[in-house]
PDB file of N, CA and C in Angstrom:
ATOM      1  N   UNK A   1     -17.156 -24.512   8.835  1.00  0.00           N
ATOM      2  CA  UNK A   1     -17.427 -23.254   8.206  1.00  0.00           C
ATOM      3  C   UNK A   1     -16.244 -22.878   7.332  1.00  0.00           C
ATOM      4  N   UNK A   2     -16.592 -22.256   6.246  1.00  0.00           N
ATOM      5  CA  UNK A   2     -15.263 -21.762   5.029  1.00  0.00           C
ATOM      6  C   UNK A   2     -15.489 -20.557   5.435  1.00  0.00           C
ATOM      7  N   UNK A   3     -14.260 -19.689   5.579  1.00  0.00           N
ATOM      8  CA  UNK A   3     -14.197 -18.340   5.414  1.00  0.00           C
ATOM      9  C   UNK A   3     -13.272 -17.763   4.850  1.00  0.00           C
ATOM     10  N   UNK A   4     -12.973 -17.574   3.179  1.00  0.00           N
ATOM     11  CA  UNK A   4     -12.366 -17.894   2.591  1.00  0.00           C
ATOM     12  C   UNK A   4     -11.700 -15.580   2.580  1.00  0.00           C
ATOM     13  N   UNK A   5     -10.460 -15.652   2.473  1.00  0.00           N
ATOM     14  CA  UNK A   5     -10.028 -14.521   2.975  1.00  0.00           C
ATOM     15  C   UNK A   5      -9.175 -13.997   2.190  1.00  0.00           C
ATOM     16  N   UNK A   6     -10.310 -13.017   0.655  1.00  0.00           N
ATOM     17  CA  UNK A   6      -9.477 -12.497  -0.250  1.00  0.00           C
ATOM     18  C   UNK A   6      -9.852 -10.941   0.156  1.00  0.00           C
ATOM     19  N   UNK A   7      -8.738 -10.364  -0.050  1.00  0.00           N
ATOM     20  CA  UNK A   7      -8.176  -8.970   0.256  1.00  0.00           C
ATOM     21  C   UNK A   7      -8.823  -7.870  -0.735  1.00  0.00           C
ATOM     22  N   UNK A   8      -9.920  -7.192  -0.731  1.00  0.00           N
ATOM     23  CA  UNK A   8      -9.385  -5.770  -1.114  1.00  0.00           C
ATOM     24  C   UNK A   8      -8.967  -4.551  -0.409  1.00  0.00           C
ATOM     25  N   UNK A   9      -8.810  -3.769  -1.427  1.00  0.00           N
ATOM     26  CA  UNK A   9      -7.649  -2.328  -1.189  1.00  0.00           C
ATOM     27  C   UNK A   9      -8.653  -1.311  -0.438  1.00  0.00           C
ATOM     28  N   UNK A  10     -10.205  -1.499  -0.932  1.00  0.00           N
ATOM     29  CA  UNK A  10     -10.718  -0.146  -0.519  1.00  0.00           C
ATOM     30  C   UNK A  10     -12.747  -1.022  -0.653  1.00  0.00           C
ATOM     31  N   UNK A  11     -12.975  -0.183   0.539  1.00  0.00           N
ATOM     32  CA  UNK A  11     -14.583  -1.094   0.574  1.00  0.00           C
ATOM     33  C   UNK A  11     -14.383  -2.158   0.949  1.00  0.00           C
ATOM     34  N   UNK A  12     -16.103  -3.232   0.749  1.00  0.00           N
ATOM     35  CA  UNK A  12     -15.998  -4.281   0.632  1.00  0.00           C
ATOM     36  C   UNK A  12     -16.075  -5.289  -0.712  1.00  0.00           C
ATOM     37  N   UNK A  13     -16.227  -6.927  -0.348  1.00  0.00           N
ATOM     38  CA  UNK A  13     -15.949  -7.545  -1.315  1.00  0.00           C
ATOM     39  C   UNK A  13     -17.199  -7.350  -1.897  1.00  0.00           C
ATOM     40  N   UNK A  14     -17.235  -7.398  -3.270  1.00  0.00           N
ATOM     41  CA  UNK A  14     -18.591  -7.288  -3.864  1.00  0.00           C
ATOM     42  C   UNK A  14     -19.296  -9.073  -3.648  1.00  0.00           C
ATOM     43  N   UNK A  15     -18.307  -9.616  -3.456  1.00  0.00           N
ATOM     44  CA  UNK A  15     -19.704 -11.080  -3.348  1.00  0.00           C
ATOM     45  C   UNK A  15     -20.210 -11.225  -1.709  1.00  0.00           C
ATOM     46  N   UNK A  16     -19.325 -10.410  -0.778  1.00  0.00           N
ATOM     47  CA  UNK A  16     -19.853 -10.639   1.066  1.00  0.00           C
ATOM     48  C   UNK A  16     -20.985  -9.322   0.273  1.00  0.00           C
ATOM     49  N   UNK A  17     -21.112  -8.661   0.102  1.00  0.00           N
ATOM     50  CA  UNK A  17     -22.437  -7.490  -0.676  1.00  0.00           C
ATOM     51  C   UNK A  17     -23.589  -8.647  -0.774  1.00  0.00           C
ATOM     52  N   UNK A  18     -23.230  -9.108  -1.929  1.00  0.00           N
ATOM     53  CA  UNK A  18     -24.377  -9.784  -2.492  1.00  0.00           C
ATOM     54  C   UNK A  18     -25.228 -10.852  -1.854  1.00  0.00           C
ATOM     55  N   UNK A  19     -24.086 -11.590  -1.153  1.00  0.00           N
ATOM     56  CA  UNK A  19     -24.981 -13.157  -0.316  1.00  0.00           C
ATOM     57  C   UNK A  19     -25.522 -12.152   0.627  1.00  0.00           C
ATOM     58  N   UNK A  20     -25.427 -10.910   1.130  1.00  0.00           N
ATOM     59  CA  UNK A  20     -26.066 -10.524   2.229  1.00  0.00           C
ATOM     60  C   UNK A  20     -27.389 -10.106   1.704  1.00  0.00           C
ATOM     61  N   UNK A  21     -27.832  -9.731   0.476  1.00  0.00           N
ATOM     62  CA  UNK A  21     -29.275  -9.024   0.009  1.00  0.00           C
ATOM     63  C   UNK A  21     -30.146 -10.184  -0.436  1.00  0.00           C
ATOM     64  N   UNK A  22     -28.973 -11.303  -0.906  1.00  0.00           N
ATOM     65  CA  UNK A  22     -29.499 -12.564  -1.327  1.00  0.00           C
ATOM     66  C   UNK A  22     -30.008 -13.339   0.084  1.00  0.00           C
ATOM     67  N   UNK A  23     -29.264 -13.552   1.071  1.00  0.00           N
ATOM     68  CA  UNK A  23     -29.867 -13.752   2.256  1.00  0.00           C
ATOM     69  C   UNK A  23     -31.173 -12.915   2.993  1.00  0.00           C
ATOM     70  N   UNK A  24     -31.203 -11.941   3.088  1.00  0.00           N
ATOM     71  CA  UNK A  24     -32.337 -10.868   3.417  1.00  0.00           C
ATOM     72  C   UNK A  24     -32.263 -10.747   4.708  1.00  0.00           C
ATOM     73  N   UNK A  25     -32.877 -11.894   5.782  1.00  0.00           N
ATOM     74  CA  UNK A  25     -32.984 -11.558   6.480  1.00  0.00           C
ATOM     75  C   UNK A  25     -32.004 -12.246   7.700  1.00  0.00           C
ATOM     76  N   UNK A  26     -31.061 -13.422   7.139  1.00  0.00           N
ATOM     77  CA  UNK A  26     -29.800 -14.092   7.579  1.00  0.00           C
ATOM     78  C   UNK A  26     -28.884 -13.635   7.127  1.00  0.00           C
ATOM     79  N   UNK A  27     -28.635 -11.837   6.598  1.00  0.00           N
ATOM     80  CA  UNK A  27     -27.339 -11.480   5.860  1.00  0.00           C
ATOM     81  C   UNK A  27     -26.898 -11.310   7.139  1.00  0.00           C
ATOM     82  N   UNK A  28     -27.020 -11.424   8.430  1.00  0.00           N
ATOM     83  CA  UNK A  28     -26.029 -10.849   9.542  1.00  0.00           C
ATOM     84  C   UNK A  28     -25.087 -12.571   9.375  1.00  0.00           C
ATOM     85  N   UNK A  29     -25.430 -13.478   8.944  1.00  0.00           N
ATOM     86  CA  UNK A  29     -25.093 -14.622   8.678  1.00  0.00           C
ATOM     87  C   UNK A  29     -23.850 -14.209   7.941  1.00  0.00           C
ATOM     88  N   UNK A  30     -23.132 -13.488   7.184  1.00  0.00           N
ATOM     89  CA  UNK A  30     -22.425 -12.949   6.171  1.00  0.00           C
ATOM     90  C   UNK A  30     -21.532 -12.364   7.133  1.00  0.00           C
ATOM     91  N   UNK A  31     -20.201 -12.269   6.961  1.00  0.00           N
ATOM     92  CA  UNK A  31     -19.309 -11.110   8.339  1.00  0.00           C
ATOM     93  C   UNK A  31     -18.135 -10.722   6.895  1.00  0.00           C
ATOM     94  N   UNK A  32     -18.581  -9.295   7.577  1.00  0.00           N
ATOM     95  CA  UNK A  32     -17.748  -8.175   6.263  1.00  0.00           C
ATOM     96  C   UNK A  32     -16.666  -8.572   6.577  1.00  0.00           C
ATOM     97  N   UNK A  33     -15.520  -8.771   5.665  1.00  0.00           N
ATOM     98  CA  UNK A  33     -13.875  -8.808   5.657  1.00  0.00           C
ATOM     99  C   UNK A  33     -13.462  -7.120   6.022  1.00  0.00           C
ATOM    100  N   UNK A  34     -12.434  -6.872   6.809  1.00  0.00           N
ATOM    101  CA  UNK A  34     -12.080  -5.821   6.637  1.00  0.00           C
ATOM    102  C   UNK A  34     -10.720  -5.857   5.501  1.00  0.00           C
ATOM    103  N   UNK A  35     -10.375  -4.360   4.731  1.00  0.00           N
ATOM    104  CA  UNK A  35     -10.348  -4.220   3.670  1.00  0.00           C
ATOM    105  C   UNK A  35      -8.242  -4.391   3.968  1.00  0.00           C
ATOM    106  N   UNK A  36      -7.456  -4.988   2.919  1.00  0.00           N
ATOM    107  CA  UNK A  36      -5.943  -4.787   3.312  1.00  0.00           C
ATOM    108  C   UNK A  36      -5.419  -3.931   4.512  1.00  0.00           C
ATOM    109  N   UNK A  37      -5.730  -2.783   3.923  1.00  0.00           N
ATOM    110  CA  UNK A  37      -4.230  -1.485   5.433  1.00  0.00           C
ATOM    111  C   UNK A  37      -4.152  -2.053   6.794  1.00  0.00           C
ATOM    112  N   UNK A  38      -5.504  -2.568   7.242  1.00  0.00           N
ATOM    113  CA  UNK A  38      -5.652  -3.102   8.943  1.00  0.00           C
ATOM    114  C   UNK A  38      -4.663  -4.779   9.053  1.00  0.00           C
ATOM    115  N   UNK A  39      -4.538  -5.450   8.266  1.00  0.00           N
ATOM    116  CA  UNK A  39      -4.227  -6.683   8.307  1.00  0.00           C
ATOM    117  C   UNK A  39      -2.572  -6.753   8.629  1.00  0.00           C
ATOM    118  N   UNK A  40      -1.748  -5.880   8.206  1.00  0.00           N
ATOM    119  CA  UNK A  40      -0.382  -6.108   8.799  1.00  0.00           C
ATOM    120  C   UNK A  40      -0.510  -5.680   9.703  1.00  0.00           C
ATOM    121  N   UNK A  41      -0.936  -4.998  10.701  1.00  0.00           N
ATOM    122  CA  UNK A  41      -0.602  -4.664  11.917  1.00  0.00           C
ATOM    123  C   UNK A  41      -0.339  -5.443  13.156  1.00  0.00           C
ATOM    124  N   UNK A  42       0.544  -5.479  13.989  1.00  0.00           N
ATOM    125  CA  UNK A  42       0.673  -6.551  15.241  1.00  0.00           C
ATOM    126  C   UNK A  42      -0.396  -7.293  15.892  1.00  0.00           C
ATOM    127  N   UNK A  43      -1.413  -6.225  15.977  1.00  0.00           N
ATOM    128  CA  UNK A  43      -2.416  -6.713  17.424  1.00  0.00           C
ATOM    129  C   UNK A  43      -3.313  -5.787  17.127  1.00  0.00           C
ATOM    130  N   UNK A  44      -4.636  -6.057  17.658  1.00  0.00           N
ATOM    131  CA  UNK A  44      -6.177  -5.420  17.534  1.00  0.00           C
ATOM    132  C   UNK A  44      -6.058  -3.521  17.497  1.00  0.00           C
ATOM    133  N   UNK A  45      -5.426  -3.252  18.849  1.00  0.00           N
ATOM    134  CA  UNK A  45      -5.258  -1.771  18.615  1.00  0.00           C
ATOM    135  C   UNK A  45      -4.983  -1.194  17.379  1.00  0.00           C
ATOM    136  N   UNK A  46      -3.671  -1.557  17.318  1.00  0.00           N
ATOM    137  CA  UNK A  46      -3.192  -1.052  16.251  1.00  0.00           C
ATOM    138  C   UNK A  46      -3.972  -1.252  14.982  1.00  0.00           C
ATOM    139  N   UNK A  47      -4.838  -2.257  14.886  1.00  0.00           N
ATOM    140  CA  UNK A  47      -5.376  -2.522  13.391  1.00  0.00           C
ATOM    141  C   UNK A  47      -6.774  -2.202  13.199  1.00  0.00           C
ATOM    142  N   UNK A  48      -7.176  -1.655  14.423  1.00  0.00           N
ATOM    143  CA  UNK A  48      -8.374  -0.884  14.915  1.00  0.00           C
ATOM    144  C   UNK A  48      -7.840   0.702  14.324  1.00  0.00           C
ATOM    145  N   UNK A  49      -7.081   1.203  14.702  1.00  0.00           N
ATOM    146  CA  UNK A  49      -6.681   2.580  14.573  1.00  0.00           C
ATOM    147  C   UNK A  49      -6.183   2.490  13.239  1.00  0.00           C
ATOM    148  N   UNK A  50      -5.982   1.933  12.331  1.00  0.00           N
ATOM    149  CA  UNK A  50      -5.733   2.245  10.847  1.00  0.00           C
ATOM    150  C   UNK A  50      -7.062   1.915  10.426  1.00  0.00           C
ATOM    151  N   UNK A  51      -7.419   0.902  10.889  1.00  0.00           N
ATOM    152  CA  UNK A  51      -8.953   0.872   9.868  1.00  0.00           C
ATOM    153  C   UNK A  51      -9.924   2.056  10.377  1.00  0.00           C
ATOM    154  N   UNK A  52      -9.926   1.855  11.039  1.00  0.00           N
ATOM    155  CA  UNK A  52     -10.669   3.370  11.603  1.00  0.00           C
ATOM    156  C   UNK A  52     -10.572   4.929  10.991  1.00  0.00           C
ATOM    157  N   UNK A  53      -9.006   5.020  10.553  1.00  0.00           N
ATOM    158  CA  UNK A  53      -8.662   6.061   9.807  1.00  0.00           C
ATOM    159  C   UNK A  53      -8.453   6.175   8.163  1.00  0.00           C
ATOM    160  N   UNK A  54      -8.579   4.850   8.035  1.00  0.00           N
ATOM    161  CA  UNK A  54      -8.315   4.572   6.607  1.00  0.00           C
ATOM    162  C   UNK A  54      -9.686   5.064   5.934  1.00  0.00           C
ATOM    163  N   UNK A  55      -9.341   5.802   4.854  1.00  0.00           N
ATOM    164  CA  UNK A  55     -10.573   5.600   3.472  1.00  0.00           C
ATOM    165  C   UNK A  55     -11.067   4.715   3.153  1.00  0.00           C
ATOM    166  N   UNK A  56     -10.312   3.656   3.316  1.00  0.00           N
ATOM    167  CA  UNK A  56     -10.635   2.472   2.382  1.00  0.00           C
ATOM    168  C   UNK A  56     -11.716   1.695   3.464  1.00  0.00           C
ATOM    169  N   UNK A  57     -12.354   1.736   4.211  1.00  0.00           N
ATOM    170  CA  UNK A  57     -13.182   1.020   5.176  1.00  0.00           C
ATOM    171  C   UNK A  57     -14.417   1.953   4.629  1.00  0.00           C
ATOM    172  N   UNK A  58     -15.651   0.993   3.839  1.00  0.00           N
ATOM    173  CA  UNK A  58     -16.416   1.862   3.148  1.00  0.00           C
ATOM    174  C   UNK A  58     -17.951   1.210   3.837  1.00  0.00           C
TER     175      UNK A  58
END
């Protein structure tokens, strides 16, 4: 499996969007990236509780 892991700032990627409408009914086949702020953090908590609070998780 490729799961190729480019970063945006705010939302999601517009192409994990698209293969999911293009898929229809295998878009759960598709797994949203979460968006930069959560990714430096140490460990799950912590990167749970910024994405959680962040704007940018759309």
């Amino acid at each position: 499996m490729y799961v190729p892991l480019g970063f945006v700032e705010t939302g999601r990627r517009a192409g994990d969007l698209e293969a999911r409408v293009l898929l229809r009914v295998r878009r759960s086949s598709v797994f949203l990236m979460a968006p930069r702020p959560p990714w430096p953090e140490p460990d799950y908590v912590a990167a749970s509780d910024v994405a959680m609070s962040s704007p940018a998780v759309g």
